[in-house]
PDB file of N, CA and C in Angstrom:
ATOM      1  N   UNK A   1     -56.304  32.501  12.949  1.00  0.00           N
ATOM      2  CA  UNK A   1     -55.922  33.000  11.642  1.00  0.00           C
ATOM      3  C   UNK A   1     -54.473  33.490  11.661  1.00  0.00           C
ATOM      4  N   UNK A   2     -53.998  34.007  13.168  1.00  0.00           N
ATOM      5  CA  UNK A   2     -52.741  34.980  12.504  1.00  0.00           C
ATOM      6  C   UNK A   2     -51.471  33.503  12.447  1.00  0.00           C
ATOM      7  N   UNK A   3     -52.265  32.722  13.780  1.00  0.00           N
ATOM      8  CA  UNK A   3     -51.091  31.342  13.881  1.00  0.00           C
ATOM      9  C   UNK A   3     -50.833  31.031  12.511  1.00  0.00           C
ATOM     10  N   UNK A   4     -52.406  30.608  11.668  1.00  0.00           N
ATOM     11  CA  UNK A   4     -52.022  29.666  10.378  1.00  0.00           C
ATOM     12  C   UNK A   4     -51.004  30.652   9.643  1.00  0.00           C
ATOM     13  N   UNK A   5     -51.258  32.016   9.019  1.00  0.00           N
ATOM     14  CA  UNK A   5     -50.321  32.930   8.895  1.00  0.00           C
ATOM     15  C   UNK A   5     -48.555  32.951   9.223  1.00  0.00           C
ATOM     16  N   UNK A   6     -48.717  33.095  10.299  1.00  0.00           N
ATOM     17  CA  UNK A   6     -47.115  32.660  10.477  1.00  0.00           C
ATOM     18  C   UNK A   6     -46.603  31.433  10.426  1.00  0.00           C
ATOM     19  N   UNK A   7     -47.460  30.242   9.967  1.00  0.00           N
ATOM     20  CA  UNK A   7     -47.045  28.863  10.040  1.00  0.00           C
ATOM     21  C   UNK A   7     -46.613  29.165   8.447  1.00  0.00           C
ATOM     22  N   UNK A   8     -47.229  29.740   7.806  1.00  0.00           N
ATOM     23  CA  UNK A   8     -47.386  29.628   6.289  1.00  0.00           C
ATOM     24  C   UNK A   8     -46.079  30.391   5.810  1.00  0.00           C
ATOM     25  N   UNK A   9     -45.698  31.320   6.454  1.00  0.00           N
ATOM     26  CA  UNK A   9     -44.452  32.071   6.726  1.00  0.00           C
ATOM     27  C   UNK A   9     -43.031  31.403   7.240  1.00  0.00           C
ATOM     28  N   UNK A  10     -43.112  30.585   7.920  1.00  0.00           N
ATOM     29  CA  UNK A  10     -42.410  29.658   8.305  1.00  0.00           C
ATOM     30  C   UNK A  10     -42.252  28.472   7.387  1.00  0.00           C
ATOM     31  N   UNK A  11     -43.197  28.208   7.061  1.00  0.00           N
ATOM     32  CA  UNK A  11     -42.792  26.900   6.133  1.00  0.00           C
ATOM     33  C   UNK A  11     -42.502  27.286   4.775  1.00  0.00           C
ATOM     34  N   UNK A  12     -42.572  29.325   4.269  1.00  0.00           N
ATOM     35  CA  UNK A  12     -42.022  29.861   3.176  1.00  0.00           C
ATOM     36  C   UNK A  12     -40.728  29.566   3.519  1.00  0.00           C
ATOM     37  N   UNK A  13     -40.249  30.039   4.998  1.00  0.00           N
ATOM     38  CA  UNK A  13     -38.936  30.411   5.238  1.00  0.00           C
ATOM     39  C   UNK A  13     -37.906  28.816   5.102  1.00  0.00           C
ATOM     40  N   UNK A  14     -38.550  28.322   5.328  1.00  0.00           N
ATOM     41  CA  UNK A  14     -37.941  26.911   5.168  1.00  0.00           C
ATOM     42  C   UNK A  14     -37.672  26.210   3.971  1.00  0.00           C
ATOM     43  N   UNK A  15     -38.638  26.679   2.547  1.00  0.00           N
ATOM     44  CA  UNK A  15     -38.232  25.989   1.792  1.00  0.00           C
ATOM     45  C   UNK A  15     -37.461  27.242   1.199  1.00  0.00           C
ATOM     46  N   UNK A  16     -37.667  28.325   1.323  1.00  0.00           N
ATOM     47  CA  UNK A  16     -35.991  28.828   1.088  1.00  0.00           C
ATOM     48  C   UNK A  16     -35.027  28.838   1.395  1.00  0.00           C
ATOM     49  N   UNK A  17     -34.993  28.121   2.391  1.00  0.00           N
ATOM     50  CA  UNK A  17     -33.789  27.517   3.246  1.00  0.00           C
ATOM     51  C   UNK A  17     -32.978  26.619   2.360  1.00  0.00           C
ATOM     52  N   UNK A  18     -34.044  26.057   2.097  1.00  0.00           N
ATOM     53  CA  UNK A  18     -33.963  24.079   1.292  1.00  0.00           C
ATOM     54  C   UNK A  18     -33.556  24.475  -0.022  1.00  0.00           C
ATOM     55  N   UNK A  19     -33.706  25.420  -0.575  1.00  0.00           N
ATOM     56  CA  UNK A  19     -33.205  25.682  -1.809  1.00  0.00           C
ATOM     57  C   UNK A  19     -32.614  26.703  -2.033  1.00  0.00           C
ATOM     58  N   UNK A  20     -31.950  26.706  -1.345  1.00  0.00           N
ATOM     59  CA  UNK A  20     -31.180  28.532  -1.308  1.00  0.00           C
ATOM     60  C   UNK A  20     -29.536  27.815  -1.334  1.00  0.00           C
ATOM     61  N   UNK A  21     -29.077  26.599  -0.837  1.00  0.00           N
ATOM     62  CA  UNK A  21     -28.092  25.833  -0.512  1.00  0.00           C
ATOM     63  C   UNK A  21     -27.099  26.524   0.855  1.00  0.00           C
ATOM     64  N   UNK A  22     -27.999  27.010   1.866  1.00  0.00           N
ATOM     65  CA  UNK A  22     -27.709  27.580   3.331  1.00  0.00           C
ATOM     66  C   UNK A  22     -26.856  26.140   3.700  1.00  0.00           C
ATOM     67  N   UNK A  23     -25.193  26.455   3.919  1.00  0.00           N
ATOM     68  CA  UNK A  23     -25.226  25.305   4.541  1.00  0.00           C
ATOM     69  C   UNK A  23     -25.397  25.175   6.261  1.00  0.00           C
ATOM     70  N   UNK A  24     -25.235  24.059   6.526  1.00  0.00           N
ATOM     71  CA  UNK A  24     -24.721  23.344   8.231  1.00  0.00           C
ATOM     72  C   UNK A  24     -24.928  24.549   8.594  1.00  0.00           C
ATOM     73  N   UNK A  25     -25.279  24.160   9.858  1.00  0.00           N
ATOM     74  CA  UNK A  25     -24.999  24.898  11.231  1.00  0.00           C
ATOM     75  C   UNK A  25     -23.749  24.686  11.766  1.00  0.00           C
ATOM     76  N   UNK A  26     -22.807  24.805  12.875  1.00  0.00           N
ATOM     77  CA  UNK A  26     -21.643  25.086  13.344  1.00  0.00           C
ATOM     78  C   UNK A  26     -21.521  24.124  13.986  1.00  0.00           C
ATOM     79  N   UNK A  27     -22.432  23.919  14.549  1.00  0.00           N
ATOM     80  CA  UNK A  27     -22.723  22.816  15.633  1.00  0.00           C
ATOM     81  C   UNK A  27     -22.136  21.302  15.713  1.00  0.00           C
ATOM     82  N   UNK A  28     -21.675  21.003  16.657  1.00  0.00           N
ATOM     83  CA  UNK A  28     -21.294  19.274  16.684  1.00  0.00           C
ATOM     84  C   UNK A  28     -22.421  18.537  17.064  1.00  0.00           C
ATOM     85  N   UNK A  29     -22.589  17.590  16.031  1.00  0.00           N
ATOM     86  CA  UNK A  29     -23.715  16.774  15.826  1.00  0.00           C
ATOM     87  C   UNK A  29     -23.885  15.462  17.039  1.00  0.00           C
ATOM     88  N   UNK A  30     -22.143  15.358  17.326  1.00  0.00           N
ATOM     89  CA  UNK A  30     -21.580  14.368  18.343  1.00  0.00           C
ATOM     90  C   UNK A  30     -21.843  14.738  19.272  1.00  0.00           C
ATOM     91  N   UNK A  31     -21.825  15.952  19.666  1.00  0.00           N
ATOM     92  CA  UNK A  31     -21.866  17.037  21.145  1.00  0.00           C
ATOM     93  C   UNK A  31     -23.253  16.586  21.243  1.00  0.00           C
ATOM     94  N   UNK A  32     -24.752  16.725  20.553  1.00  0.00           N
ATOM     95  CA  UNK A  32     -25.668  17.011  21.051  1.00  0.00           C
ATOM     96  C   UNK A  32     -25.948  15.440  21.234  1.00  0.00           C
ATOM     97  N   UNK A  33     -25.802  14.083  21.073  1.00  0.00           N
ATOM     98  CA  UNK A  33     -25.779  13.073  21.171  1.00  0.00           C
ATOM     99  C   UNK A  33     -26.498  13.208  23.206  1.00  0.00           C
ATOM    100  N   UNK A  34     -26.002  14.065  23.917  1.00  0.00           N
ATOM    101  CA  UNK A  34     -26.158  13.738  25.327  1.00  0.00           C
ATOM    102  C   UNK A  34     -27.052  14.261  25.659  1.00  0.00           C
ATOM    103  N   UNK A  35     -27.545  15.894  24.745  1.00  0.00           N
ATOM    104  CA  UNK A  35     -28.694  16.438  24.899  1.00  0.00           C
ATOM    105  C   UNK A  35     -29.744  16.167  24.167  1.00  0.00           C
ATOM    106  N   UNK A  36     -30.151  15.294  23.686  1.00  0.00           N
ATOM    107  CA  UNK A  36     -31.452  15.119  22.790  1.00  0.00           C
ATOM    108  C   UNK A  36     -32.124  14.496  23.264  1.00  0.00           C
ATOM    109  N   UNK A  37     -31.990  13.821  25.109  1.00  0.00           N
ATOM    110  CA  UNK A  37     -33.355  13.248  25.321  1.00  0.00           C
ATOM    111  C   UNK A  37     -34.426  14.263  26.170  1.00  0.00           C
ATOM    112  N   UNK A  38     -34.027  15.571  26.475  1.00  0.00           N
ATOM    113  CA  UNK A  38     -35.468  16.142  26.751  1.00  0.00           C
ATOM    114  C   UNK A  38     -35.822  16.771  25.305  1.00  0.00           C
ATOM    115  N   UNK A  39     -35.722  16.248  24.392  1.00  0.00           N
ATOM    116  CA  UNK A  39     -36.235  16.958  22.709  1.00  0.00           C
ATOM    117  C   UNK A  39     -37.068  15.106  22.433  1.00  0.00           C
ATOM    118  N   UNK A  40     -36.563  14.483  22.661  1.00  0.00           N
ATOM    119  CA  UNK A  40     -37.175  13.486  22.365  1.00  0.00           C
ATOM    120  C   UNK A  40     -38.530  12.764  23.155  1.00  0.00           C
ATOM    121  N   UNK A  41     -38.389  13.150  24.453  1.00  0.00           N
ATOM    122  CA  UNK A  41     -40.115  12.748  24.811  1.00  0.00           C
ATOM    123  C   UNK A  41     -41.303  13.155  23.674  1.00  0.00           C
ATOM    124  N   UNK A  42     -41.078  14.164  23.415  1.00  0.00           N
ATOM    125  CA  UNK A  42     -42.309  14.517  22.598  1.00  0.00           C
ATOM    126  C   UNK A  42     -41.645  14.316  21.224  1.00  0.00           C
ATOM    127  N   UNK A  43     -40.460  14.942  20.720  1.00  0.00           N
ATOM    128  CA  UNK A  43     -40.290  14.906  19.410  1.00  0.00           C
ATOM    129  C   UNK A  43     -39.919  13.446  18.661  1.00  0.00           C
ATOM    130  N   UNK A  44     -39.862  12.827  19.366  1.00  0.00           N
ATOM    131  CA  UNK A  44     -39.393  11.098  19.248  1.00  0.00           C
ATOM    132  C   UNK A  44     -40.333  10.300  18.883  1.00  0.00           C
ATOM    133  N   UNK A  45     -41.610  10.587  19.163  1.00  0.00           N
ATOM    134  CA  UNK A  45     -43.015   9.875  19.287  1.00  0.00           C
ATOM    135  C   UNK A  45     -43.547  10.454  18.050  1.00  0.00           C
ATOM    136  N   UNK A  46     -43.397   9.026  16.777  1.00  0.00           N
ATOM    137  CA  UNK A  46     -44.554   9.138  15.601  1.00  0.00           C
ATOM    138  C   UNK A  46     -45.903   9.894  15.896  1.00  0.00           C
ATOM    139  N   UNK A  47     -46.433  10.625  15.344  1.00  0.00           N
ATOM    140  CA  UNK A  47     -47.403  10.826  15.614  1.00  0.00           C
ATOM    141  C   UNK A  47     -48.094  11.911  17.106  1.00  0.00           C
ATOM    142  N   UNK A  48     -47.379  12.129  17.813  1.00  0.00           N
ATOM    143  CA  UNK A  48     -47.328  12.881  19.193  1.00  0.00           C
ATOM    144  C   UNK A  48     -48.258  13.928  19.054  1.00  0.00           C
ATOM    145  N   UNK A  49     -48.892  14.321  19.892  1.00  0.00           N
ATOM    146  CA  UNK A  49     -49.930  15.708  20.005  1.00  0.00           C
ATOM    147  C   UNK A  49     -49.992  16.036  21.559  1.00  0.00           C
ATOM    148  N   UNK A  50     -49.534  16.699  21.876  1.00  0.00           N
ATOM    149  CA  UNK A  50     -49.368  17.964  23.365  1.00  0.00           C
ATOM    150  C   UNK A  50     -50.948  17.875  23.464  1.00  0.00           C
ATOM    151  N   UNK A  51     -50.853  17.837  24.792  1.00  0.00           N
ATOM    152  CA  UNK A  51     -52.350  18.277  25.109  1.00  0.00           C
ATOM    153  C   UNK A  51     -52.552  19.652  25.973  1.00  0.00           C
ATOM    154  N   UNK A  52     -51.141  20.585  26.363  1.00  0.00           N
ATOM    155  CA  UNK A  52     -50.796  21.236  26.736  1.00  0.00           C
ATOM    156  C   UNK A  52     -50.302  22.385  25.936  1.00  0.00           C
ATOM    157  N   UNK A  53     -50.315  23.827  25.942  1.00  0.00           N
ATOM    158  CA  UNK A  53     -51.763  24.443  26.181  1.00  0.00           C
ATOM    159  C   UNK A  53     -53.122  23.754  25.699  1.00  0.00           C
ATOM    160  N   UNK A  54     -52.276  23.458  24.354  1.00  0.00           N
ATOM    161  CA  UNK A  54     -53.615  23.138  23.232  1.00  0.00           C
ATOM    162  C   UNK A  54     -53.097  21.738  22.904  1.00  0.00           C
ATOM    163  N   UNK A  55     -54.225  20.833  22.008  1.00  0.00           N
ATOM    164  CA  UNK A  55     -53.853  19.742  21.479  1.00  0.00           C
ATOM    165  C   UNK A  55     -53.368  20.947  19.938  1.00  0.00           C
ATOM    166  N   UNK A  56     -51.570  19.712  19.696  1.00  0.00           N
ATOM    167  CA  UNK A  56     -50.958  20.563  19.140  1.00  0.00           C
ATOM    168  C   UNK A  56     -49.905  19.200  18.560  1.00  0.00           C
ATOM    169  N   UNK A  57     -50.036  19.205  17.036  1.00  0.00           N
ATOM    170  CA  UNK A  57     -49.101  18.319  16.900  1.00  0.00           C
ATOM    171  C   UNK A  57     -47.911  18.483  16.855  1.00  0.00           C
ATOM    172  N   UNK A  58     -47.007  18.091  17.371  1.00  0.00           N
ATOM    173  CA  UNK A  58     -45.756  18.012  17.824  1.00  0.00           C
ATOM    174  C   UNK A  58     -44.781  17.204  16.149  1.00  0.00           C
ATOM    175  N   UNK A  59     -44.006  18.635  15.551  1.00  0.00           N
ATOM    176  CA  UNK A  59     -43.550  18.137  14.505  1.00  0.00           C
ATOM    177  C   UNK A  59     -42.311  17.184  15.137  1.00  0.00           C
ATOM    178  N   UNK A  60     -41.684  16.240  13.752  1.00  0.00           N
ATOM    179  CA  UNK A  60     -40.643  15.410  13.769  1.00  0.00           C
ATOM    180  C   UNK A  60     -39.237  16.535  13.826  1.00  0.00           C
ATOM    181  N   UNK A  61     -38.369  16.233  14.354  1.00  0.00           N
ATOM    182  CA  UNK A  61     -37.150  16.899  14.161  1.00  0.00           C
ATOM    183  C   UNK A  61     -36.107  16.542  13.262  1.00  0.00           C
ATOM    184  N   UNK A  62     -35.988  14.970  13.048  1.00  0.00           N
ATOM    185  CA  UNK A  62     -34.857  14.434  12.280  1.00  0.00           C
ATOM    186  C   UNK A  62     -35.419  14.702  10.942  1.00  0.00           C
ATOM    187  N   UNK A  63     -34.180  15.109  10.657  1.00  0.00           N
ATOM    188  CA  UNK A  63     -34.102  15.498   8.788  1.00  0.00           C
ATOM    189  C   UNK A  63     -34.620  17.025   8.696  1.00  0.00           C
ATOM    190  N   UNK A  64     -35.159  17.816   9.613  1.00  0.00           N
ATOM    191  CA  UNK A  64     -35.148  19.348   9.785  1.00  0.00           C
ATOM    192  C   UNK A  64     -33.962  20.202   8.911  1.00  0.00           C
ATOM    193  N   UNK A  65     -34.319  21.227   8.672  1.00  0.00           N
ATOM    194  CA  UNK A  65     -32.907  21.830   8.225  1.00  0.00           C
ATOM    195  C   UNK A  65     -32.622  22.539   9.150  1.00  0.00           C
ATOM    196  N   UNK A  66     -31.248  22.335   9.622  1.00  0.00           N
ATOM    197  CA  UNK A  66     -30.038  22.740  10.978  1.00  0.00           C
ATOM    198  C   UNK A  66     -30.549  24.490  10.705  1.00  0.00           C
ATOM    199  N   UNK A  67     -30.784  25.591   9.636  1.00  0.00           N
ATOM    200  CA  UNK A  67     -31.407  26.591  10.027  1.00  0.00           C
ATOM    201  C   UNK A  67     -32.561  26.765  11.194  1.00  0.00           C
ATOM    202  N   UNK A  68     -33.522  26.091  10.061  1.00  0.00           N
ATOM    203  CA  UNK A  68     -34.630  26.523  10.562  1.00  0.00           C
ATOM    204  C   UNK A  68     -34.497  25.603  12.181  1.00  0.00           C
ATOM    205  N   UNK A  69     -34.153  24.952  12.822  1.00  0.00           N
ATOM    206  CA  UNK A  69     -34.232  24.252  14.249  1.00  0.00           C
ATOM    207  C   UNK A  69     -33.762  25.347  14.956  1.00  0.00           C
ATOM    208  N   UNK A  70     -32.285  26.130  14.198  1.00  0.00           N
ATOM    209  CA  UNK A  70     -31.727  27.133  15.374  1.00  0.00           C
ATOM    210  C   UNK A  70     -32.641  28.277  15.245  1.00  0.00           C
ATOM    211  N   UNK A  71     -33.080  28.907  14.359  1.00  0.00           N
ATOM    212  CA  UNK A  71     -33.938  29.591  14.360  1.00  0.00           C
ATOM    213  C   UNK A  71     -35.220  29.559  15.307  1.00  0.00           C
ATOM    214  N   UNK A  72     -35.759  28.642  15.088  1.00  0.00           N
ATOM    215  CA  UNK A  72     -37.268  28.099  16.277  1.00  0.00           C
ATOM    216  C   UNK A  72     -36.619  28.432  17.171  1.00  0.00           C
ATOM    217  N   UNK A  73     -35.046  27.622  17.922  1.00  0.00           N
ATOM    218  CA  UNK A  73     -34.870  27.336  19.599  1.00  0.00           C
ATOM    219  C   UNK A  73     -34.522  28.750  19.657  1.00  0.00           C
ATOM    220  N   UNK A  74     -34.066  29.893  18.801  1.00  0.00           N
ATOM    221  CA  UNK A  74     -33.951  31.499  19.238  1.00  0.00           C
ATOM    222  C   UNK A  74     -35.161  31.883  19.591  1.00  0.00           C
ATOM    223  N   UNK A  75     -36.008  32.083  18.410  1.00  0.00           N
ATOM    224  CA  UNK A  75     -37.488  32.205  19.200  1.00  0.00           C
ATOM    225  C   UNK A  75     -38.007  31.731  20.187  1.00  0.00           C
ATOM    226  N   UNK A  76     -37.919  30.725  20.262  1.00  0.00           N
ATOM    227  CA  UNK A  76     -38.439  30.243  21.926  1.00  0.00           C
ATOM    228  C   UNK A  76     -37.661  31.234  23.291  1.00  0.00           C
ATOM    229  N   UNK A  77     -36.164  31.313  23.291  1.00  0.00           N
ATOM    230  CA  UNK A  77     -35.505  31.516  23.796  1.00  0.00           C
ATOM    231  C   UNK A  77     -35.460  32.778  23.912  1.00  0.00           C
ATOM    232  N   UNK A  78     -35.861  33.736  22.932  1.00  0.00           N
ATOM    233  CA  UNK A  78     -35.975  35.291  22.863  1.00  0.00           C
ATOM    234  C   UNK A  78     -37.288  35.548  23.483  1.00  0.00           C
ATOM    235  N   UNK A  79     -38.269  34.834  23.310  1.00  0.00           N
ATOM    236  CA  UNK A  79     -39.842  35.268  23.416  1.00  0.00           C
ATOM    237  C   UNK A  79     -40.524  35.827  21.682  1.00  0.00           C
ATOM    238  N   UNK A  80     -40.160  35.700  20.825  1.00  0.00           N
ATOM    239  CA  UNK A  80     -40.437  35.572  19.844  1.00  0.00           C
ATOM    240  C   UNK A  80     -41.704  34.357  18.947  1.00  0.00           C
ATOM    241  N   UNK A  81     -40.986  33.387  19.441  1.00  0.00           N
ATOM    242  CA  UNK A  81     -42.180  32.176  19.556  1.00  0.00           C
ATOM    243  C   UNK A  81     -42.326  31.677  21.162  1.00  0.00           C
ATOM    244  N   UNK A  82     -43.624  31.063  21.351  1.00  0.00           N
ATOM    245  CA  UNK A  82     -44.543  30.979  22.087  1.00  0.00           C
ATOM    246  C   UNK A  82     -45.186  29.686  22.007  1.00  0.00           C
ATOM    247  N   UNK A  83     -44.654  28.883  23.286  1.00  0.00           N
ATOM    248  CA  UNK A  83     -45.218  27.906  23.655  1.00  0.00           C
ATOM    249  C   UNK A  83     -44.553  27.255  25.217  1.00  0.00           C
ATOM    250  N   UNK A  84     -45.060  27.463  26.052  1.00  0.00           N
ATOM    251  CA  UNK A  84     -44.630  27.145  27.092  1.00  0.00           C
ATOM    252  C   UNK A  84     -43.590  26.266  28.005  1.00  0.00           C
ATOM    253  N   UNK A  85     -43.552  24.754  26.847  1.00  0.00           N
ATOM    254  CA  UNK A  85     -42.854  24.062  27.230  1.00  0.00           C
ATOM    255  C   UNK A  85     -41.320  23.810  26.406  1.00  0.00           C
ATOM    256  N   UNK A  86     -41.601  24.315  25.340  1.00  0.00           N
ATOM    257  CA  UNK A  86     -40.160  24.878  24.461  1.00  0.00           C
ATOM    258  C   UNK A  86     -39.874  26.542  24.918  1.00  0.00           C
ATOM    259  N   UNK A  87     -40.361  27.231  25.433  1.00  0.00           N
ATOM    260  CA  UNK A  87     -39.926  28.472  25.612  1.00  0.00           C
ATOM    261  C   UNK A  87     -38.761  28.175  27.369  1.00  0.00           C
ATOM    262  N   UNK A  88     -39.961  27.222  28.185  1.00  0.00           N
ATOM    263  CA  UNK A  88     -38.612  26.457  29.126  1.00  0.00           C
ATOM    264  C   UNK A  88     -37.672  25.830  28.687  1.00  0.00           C
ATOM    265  N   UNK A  89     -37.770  24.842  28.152  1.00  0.00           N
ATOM    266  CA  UNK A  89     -36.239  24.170  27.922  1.00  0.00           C
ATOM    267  C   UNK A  89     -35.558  25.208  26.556  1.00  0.00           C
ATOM    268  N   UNK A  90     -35.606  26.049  25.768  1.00  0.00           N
ATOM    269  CA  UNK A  90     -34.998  26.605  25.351  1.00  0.00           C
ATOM    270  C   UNK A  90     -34.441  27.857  25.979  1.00  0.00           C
ATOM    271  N   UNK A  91     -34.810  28.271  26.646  1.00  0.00           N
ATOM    272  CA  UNK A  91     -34.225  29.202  27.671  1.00  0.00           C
ATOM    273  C   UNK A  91     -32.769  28.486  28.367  1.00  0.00           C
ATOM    274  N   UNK A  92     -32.725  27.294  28.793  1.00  0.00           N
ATOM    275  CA  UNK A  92     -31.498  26.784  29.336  1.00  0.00           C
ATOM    276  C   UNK A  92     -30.162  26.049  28.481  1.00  0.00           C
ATOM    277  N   UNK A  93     -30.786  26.595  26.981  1.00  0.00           N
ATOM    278  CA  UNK A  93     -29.847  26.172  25.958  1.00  0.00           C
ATOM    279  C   UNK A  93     -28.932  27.378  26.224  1.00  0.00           C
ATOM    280  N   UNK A  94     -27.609  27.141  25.654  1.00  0.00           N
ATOM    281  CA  UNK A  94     -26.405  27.844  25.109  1.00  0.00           C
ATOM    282  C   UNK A  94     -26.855  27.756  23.712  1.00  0.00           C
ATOM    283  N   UNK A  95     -26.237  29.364  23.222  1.00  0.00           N
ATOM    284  CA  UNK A  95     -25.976  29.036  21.635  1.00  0.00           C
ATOM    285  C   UNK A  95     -25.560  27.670  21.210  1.00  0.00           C
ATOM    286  N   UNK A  96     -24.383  27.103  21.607  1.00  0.00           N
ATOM    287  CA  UNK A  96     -23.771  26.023  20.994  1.00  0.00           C
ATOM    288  C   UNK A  96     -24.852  24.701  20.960  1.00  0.00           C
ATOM    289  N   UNK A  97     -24.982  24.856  22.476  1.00  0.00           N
ATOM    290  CA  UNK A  97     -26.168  23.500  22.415  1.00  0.00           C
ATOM    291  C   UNK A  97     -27.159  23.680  21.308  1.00  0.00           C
ATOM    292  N   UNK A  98     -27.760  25.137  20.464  1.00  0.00           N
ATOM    293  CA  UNK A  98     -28.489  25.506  20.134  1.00  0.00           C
ATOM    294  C   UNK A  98     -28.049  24.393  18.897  1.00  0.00           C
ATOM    295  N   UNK A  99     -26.749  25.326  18.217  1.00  0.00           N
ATOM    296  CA  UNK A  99     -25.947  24.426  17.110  1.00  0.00           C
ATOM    297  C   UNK A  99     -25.749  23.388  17.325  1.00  0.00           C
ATOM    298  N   UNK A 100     -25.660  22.424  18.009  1.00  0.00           N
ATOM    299  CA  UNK A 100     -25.022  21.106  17.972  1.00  0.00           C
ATOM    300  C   UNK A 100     -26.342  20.487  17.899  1.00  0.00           C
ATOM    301  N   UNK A 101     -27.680  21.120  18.657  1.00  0.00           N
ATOM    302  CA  UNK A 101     -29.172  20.211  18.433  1.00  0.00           C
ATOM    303  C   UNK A 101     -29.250  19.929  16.771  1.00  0.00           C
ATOM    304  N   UNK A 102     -29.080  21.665  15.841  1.00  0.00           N
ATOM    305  CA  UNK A 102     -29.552  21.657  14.908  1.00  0.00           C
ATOM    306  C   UNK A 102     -28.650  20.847  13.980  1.00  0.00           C
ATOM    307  N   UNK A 103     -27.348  20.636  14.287  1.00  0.00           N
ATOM    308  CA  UNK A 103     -26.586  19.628  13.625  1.00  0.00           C
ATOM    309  C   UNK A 103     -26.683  18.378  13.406  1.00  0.00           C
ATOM    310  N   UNK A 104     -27.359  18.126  14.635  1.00  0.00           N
ATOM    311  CA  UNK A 104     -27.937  16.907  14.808  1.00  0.00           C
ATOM    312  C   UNK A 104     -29.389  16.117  14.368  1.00  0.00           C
ATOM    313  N   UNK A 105     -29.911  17.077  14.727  1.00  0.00           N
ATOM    314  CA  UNK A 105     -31.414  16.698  14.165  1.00  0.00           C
ATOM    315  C   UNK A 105     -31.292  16.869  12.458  1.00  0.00           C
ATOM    316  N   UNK A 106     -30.401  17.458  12.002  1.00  0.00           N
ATOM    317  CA  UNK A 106     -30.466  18.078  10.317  1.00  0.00           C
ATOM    318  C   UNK A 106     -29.602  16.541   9.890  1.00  0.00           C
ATOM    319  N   UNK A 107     -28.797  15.655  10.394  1.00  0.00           N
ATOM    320  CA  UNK A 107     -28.507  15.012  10.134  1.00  0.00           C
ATOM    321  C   UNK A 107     -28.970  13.530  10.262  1.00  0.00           C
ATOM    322  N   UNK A 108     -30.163  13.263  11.221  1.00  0.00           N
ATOM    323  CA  UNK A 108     -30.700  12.231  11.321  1.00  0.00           C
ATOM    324  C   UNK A 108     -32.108  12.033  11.293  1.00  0.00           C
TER     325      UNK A 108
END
C-alpha cells in the first residue's frame, strides 16, 4: 500500500513537471552517449521485468522528463529511493553524469 502511494505521488510529481514548463536539465545529452549502456540492459528492453528483489517492471527511460530522471538517480543515490540495483550504479554517478543521463534520456 505505502509503495502504490508513493508511486501515485510520483507520477503527481511528474505531471507537474510536464505542465509546469520546468525546463532541461544542464546536462550534455552528447556526454551521456558513453554512459547509457549500464541504464540500458534493463531499461532498453520493451517490456523488461527484474526478477530481483521482486518481479518489478522496469520503466522505459527515453522521452522521461530530464527532472524527474535526476530526481529518481538522487534518490537512489541519497538512500531516499530503494532498490538495490539502481541504488548501486547510482551511487557511482557524479552530479553531471546525473545531468547529462537526464538530458539524454528526456531527449530520446
Amino acid at each position: 500500500m505505502k509503495q502504490k502511494s508513493i508511486m501515485s505521488l510520483l507520477l503527481a510529481l511528474g505531471m507537474l513537471f510536464a505542465f509546469s514548463g520546468v525546463t532541461q536539465a544542464a546536462g550534455d545529452a552528447a556526454a551521456a552517449k558513453d554512459k547509457t549502456s549500464m541504464c540500458e540492459g534493463c531499461h532498453g528492453i520493451p517490456g523488461y521485468k527484474t526478477a530481483f528483489p521482486s518481479a518489478y517492471h522496469v520503466p522505459k527511460l527515453g522521452g522521461q522528463h530530464a527532472e524527474y530522471i535526476i530526481k529518481a538517480l538522487e534518490g537512489y543515490k541519497n538512500g531516499t529511493r530503494s532498490h538495490p540495483t539502481m541504488t548501486g550504479l547510482a551511487k557511482t554517478l557524479s552530479q553531471q553524469d546525473i545531468e547529462d543521463l537526464a538530458a539524454y534520456y528526456a531527449k530520446n
